[in-house]
PDB file of N, CA and C in Angstrom:
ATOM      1  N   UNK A   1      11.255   6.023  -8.708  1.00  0.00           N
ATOM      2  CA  UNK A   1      11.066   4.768  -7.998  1.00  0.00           C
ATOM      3  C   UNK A   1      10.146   3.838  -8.782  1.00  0.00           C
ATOM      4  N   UNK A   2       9.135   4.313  -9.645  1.00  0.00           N
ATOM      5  CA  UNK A   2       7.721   3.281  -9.665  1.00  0.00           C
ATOM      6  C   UNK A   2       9.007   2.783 -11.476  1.00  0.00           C
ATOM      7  N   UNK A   3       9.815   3.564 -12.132  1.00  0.00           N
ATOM      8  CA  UNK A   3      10.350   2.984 -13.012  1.00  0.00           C
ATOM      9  C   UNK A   3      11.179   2.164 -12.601  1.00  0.00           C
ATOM     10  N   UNK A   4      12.152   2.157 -11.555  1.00  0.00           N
ATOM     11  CA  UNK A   4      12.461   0.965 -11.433  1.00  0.00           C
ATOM     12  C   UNK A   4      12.016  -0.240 -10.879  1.00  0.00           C
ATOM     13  N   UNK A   5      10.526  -0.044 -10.240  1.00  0.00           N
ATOM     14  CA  UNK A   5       9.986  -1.361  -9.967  1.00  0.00           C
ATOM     15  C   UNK A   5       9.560  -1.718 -11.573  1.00  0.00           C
ATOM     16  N   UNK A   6       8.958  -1.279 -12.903  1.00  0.00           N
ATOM     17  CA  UNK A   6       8.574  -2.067 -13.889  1.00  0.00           C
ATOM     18  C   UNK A   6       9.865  -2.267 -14.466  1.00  0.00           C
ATOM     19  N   UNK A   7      11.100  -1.738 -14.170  1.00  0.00           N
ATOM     20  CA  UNK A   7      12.016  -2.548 -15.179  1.00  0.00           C
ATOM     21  C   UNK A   7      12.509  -3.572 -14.054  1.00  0.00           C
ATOM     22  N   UNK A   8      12.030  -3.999 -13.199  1.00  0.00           N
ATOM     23  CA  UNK A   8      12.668  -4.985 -12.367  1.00  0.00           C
ATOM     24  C   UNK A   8      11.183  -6.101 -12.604  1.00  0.00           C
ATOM     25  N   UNK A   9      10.310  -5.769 -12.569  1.00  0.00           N
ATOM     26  CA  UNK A   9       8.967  -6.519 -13.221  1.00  0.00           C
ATOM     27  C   UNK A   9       9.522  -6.595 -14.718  1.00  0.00           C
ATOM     28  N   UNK A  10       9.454  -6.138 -15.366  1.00  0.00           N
ATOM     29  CA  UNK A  10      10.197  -6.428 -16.886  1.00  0.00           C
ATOM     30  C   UNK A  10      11.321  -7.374 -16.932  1.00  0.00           C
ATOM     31  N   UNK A  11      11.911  -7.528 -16.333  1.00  0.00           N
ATOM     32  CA  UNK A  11      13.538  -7.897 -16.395  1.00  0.00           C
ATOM     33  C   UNK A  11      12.754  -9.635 -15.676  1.00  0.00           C
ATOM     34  N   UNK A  12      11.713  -9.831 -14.579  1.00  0.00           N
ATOM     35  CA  UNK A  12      11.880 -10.653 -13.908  1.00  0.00           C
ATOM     36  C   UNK A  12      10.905 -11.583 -15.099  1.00  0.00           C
ATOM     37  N   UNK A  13       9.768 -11.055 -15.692  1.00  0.00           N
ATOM     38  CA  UNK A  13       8.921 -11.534 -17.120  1.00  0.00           C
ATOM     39  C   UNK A  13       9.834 -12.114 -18.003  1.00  0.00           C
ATOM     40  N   UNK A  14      11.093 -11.631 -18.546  1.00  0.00           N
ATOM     41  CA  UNK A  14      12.213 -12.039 -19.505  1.00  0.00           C
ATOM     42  C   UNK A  14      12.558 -13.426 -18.994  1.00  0.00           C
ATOM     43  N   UNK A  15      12.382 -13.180 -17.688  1.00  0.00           N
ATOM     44  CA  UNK A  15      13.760 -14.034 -16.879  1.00  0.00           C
ATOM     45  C   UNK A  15      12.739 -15.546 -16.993  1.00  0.00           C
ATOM     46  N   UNK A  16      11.590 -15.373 -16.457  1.00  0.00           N
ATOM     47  CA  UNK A  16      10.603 -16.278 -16.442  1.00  0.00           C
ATOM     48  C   UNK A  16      10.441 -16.967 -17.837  1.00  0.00           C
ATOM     49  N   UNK A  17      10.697 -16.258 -19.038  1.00  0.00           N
ATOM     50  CA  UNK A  17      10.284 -16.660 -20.188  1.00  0.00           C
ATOM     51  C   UNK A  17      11.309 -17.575 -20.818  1.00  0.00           C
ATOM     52  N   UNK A  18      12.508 -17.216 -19.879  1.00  0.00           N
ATOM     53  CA  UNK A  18      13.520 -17.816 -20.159  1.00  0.00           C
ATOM     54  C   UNK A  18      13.932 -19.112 -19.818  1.00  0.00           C
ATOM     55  N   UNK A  19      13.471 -19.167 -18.645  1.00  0.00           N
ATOM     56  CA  UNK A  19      12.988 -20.632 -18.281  1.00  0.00           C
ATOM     57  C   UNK A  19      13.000 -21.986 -19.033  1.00  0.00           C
ATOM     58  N   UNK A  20      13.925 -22.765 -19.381  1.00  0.00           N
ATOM     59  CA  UNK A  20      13.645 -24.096 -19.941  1.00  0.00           C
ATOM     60  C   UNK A  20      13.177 -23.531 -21.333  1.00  0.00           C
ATOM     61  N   UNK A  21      12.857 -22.287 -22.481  1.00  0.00           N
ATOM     62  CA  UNK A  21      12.842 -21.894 -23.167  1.00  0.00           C
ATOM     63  C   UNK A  21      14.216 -22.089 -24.558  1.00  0.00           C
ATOM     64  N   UNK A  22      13.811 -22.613 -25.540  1.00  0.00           N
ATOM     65  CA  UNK A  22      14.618 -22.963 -26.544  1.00  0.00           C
ATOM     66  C   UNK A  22      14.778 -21.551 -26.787  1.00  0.00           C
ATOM     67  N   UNK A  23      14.167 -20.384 -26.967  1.00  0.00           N
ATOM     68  CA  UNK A  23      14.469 -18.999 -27.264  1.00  0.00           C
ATOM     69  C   UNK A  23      15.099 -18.613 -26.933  1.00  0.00           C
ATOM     70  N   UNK A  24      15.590 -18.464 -25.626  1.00  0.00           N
ATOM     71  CA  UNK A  24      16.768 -17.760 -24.875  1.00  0.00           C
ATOM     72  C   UNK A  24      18.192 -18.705 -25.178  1.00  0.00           C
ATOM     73  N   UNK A  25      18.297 -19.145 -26.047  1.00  0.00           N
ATOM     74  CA  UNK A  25      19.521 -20.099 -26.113  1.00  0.00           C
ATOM     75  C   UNK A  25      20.755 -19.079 -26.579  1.00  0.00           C
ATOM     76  N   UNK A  26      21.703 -18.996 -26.263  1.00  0.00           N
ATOM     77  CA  UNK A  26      22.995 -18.512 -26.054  1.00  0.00           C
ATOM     78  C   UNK A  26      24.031 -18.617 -27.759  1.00  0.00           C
ATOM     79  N   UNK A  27      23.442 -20.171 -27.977  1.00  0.00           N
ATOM     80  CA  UNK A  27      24.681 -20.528 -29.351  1.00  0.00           C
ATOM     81  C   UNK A  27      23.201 -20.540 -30.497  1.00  0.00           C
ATOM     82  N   UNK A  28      22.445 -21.299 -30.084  1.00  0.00           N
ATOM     83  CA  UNK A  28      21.438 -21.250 -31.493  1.00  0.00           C
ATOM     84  C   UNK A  28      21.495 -20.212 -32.609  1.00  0.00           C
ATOM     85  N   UNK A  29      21.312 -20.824 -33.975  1.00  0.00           N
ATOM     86  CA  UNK A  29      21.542 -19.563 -34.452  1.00  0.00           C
ATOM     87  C   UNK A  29      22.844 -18.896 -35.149  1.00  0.00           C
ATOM     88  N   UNK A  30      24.116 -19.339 -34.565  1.00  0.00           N
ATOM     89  CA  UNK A  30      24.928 -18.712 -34.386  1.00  0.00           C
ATOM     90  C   UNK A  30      26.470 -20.057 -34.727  1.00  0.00           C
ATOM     91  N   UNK A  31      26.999 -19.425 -35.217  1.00  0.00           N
ATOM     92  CA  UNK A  31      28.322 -19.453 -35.860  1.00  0.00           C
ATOM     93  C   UNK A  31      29.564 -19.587 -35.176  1.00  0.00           C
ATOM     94  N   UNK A  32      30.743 -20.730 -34.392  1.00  0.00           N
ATOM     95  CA  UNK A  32      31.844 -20.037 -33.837  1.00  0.00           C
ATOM     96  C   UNK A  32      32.837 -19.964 -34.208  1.00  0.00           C
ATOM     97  N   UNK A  33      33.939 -19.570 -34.520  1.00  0.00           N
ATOM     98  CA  UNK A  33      35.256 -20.081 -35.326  1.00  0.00           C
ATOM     99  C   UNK A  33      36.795 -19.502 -33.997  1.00  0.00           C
ATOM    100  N   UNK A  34      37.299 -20.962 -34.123  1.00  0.00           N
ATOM    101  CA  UNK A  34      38.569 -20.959 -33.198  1.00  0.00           C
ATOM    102  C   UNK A  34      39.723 -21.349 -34.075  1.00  0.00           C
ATOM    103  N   UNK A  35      41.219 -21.473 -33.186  1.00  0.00           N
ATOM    104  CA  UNK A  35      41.608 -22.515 -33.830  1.00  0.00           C
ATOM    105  C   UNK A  35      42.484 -21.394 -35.267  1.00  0.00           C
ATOM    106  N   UNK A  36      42.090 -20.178 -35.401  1.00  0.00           N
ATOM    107  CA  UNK A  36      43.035 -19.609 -36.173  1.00  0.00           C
ATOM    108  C   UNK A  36      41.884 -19.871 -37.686  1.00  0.00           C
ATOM    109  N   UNK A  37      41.136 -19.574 -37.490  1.00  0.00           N
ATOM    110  CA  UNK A  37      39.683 -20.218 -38.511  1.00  0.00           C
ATOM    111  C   UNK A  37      39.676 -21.947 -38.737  1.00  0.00           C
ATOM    112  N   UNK A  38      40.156 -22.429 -38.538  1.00  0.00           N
ATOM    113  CA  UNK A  38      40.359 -23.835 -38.378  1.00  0.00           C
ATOM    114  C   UNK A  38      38.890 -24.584 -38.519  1.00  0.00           C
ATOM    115  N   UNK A  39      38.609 -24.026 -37.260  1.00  0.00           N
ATOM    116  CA  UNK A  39      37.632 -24.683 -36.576  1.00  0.00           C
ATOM    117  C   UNK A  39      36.179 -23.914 -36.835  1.00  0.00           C
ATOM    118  N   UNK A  40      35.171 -24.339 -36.965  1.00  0.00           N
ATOM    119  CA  UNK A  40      33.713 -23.941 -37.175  1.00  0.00           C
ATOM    120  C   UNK A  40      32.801 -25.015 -35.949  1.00  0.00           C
ATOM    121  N   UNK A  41      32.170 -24.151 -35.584  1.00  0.00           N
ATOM    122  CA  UNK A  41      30.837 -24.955 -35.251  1.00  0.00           C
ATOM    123  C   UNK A  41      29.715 -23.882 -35.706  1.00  0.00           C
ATOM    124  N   UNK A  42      28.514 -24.152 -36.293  1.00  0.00           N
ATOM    125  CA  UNK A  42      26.951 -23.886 -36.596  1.00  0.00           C
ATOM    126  C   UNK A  42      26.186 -24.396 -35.383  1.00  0.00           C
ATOM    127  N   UNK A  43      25.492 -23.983 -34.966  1.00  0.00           N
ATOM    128  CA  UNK A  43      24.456 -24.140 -33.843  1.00  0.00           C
ATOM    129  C   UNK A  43      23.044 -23.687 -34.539  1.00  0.00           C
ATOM    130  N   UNK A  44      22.321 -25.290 -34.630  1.00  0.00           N
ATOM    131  CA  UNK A  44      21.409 -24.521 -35.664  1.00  0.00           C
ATOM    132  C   UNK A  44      20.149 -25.241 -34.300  1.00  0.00           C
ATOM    133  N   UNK A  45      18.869 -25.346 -35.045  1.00  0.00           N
ATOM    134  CA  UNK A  45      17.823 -25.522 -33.793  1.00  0.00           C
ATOM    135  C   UNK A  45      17.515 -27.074 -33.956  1.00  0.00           C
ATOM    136  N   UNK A  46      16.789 -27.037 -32.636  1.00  0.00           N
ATOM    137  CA  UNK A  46      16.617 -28.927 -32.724  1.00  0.00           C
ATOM    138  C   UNK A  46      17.606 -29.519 -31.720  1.00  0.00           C
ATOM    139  N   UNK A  47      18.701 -28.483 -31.670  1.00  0.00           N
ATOM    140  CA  UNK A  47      19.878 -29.322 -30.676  1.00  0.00           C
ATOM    141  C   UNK A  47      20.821 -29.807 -31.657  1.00  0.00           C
ATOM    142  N   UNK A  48      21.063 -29.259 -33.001  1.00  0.00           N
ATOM    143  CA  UNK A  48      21.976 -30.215 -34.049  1.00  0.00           C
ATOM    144  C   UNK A  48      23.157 -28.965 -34.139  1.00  0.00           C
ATOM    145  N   UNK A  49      24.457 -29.593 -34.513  1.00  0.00           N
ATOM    146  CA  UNK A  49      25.082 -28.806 -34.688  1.00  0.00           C
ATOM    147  C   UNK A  49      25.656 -29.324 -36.036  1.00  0.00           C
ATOM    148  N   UNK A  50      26.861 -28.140 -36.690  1.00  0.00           N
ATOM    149  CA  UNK A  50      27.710 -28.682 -37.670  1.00  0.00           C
ATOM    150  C   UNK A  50      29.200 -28.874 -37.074  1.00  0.00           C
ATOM    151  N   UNK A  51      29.813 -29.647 -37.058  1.00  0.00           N
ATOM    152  CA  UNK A  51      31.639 -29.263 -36.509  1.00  0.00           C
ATOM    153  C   UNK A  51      32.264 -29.040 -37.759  1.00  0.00           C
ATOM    154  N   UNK A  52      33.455 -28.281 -38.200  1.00  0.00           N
ATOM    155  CA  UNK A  52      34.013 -28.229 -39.270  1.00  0.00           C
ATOM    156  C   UNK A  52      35.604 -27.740 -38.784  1.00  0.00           C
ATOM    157  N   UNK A  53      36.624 -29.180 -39.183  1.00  0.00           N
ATOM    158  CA  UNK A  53      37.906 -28.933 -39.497  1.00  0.00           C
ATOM    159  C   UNK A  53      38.339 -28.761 -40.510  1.00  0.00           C
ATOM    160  N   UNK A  54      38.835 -27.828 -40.862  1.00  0.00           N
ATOM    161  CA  UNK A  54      39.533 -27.803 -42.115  1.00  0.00           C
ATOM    162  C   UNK A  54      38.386 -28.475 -43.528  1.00  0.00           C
ATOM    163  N   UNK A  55      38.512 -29.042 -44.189  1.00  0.00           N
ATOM    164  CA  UNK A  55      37.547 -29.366 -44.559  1.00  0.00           C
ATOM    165  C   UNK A  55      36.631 -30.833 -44.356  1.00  0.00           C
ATOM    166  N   UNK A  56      36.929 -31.328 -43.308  1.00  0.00           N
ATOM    167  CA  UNK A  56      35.809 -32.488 -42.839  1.00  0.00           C
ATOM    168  C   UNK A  56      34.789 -31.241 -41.843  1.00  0.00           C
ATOM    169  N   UNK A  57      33.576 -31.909 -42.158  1.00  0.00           N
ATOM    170  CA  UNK A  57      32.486 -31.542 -41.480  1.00  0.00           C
ATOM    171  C   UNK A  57      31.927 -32.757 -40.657  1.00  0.00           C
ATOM    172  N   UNK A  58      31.210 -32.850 -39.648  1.00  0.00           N
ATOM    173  CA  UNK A  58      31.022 -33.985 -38.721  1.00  0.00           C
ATOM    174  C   UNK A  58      29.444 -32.939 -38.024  1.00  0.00           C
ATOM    175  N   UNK A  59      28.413 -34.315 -38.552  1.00  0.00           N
ATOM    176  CA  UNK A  59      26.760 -33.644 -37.843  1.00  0.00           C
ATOM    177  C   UNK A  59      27.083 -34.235 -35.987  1.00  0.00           C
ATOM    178  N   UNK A  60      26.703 -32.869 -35.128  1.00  0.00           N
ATOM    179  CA  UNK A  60      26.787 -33.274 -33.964  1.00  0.00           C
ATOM    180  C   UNK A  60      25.554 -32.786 -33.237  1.00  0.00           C
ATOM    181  N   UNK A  61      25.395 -33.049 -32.161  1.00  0.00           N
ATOM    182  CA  UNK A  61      24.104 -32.583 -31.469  1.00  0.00           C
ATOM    183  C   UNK A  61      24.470 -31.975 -30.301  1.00  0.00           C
ATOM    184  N   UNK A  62      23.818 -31.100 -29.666  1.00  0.00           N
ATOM    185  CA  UNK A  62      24.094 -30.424 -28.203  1.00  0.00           C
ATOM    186  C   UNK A  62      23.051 -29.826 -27.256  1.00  0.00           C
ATOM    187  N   UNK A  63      23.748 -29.915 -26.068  1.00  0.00           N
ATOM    188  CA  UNK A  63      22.287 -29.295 -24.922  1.00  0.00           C
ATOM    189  C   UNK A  63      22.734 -28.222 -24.534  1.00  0.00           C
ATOM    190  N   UNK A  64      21.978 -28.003 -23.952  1.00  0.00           N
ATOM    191  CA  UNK A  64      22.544 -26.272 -23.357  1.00  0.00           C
ATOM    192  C   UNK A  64      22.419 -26.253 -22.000  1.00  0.00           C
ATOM    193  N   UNK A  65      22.632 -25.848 -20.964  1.00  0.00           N
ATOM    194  CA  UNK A  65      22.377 -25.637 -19.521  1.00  0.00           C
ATOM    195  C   UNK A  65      22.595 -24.175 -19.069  1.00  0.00           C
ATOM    196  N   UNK A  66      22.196 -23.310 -19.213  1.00  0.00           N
ATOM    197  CA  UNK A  66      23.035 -22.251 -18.301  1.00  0.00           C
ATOM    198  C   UNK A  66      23.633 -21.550 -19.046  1.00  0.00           C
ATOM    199  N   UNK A  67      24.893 -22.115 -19.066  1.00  0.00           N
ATOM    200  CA  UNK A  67      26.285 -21.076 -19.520  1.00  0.00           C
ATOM    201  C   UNK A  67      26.786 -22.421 -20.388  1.00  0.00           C
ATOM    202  N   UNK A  68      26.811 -23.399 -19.786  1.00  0.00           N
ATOM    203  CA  UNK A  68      27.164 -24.925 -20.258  1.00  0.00           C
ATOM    204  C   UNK A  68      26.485 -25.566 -21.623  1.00  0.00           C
ATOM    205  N   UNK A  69      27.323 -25.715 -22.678  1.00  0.00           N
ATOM    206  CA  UNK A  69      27.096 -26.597 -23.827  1.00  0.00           C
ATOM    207  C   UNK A  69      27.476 -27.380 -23.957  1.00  0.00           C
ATOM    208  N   UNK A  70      26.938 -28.585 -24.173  1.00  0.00           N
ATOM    209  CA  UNK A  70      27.483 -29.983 -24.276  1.00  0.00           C
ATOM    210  C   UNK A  70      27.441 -30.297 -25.457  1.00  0.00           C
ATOM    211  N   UNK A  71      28.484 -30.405 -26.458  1.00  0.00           N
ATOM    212  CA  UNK A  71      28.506 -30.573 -27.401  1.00  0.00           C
ATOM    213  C   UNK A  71      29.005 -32.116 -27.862  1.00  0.00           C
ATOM    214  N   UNK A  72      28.418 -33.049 -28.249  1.00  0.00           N
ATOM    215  CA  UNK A  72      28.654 -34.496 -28.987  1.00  0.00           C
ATOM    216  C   UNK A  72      28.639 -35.257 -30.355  1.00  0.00           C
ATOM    217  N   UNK A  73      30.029 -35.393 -31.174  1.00  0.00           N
ATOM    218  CA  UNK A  73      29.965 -35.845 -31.916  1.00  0.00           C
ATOM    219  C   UNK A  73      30.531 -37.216 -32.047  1.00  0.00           C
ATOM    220  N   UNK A  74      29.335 -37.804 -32.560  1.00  0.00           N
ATOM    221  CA  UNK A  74      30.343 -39.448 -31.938  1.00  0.00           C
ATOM    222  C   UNK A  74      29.956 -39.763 -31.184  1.00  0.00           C
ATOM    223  N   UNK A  75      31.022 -40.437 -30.683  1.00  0.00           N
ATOM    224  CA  UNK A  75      30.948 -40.153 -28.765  1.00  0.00           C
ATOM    225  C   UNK A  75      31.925 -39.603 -28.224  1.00  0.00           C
ATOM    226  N   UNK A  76      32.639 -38.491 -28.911  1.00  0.00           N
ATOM    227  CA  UNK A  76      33.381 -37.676 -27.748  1.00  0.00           C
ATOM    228  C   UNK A  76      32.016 -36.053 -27.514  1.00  0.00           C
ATOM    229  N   UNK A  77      32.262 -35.999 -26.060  1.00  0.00           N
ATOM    230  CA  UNK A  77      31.484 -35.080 -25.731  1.00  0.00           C
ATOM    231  C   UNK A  77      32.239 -33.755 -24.939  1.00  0.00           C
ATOM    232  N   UNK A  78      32.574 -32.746 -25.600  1.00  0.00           N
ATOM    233  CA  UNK A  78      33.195 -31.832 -25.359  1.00  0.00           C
ATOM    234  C   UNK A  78      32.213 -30.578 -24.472  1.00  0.00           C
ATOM    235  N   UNK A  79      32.592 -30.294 -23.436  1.00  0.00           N
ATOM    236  CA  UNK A  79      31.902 -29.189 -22.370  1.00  0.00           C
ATOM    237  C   UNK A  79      32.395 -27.506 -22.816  1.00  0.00           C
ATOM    238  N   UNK A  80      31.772 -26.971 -23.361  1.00  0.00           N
ATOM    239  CA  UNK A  80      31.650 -25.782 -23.332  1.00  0.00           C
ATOM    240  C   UNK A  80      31.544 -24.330 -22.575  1.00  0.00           C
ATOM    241  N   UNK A  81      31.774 -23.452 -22.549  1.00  0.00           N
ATOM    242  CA  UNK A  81      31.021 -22.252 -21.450  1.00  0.00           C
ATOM    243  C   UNK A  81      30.774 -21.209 -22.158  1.00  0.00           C
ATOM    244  N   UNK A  82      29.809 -20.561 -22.344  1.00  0.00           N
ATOM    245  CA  UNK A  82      29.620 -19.347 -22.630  1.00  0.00           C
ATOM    246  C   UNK A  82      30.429 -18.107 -21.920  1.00  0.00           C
ATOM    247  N   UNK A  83      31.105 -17.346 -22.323  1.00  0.00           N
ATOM    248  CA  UNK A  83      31.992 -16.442 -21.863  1.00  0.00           C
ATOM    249  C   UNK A  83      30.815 -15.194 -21.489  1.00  0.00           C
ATOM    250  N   UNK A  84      31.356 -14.300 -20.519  1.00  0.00           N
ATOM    251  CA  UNK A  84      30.335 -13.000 -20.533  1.00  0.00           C
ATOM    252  C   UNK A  84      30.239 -12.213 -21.991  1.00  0.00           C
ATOM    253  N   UNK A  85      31.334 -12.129 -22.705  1.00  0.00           N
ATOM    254  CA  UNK A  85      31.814 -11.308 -24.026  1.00  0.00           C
ATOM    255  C   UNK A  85      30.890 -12.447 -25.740  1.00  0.00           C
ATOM    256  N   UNK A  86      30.348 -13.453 -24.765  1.00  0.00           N
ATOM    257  CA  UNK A  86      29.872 -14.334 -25.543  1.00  0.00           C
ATOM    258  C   UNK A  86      30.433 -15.372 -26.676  1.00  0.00           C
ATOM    259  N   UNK A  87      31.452 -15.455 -26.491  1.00  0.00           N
ATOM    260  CA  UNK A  87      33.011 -16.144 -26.775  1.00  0.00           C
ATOM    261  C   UNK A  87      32.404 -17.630 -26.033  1.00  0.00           C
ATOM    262  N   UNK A  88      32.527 -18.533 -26.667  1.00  0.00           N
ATOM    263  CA  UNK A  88      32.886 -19.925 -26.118  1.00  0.00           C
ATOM    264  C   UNK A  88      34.158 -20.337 -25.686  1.00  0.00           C
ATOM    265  N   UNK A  89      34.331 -20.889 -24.782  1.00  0.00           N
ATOM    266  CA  UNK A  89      35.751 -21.834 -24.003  1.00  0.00           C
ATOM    267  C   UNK A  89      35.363 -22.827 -23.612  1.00  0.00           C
ATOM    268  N   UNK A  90      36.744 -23.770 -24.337  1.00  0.00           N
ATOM    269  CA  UNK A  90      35.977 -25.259 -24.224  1.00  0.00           C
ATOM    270  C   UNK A  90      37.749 -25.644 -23.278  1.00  0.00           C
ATOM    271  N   UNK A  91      37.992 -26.999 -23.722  1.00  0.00           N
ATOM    272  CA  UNK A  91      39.308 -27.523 -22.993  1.00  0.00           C
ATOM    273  C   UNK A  91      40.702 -26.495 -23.145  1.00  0.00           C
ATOM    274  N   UNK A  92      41.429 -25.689 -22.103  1.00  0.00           N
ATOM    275  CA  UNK A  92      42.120 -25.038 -23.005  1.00  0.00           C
ATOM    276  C   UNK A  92      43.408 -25.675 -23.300  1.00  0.00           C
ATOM    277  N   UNK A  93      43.438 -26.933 -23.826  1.00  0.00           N
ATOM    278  CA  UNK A  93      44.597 -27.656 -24.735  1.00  0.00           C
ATOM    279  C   UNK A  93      43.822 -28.369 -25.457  1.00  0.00           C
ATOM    280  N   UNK A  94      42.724 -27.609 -26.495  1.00  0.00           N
ATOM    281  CA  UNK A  94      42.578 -28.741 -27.720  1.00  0.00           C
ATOM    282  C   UNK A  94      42.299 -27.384 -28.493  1.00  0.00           C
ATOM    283  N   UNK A  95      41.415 -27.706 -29.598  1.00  0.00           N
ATOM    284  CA  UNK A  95      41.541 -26.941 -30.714  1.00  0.00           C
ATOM    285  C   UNK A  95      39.870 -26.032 -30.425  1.00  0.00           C
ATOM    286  N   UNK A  96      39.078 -26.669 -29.893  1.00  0.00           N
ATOM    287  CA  UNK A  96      38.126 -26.047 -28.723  1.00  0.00           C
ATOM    288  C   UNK A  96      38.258 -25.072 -27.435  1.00  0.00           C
ATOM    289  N   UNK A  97      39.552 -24.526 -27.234  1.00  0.00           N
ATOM    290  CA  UNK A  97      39.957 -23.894 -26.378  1.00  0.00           C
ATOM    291  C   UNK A  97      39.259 -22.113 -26.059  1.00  0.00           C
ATOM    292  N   UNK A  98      39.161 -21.914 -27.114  1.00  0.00           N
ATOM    293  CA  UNK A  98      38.389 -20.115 -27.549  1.00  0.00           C
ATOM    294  C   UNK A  98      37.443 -20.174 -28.903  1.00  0.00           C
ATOM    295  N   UNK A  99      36.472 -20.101 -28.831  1.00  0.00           N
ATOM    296  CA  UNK A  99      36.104 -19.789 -30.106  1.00  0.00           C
ATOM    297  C   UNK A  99      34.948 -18.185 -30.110  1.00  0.00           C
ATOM    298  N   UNK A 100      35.082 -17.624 -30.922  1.00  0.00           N
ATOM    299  CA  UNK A 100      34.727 -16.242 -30.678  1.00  0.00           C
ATOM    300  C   UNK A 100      33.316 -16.378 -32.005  1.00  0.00           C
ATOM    301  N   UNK A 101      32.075 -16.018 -31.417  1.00  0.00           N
ATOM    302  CA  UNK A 101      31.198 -15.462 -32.503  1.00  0.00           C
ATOM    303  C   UNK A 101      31.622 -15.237 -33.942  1.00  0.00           C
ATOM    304  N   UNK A 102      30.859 -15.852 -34.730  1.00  0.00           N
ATOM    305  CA  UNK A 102      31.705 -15.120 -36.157  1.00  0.00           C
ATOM    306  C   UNK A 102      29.836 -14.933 -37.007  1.00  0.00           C
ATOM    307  N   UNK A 103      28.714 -15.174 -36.643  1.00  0.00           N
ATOM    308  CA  UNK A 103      27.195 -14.556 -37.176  1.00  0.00           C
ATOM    309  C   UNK A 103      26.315 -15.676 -36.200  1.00  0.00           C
TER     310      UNK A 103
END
C-alpha cells in the first residue's frame, strides 16, 4: 500500500512539473516523416520548426497544447495531434495526414 501511495505522489510531482513546462513537450527535439518520406518536419526549441518537401524546406513555428500542435508556416496553420503510439495526425487528406517519429 505505502508503495503505491509514493508512486502516485511521484507520478502527481511529474505531472505538476509538467505544467506549462517547455520540458514535457511531446515533438521538441524530434523528427517526423510522412507522406512516403516526402515529408519532414524538425521540432527544434523556441517553438521553431523545419517543414521539408521534397527538397524545399520552409522555417515554421509552433505551439503545443496538450496533445494539439499548431503548426504555421506562412500563414497556413495546420492542427496536429499527438497519437498515443506517438505518431502525429494532422488533416487526413493532405500530405500531413500520419507522420510517424523518425529521431
Amino acid at each position: 500500500m505505502k508503495a503505491t501511495v509514493k508512486r502516485v505522489v511521484a507520478a502527481a510531482a511529474v505531472g505538476l512539473l509538467c505544467l506549462g513546462a517547455a520540458g514535457c513537450s511531446k515533438v521538441k527535439g524530434h523528427t517526423f516523416a510522412g507522406g512516403g518520406g516526402l515529408v519532414n518536419i524538425e521540432f527544434d526549441s523556441g517553438g521553431k520548426a523545419t517543414v521539408s518537401m521534397g527538397p524545399i524546406s520552409s522555417a515554421c513555428t509552433y505551439t503545443e497544447s496538450g496533445s494539439k500542435i499548431n503548426l504555421v508556416c506562412e500563414s497556413d496553420t495546420e492542427v496536429l495531434t499527438v497519437a498515443d503510439d506517438g505518431s502525429l495526425n494532422g488533416p487526413p487528406d493532405g500530405m500531413l495526414a500520419h507522420l510517424t517519429k523518425v529521431k
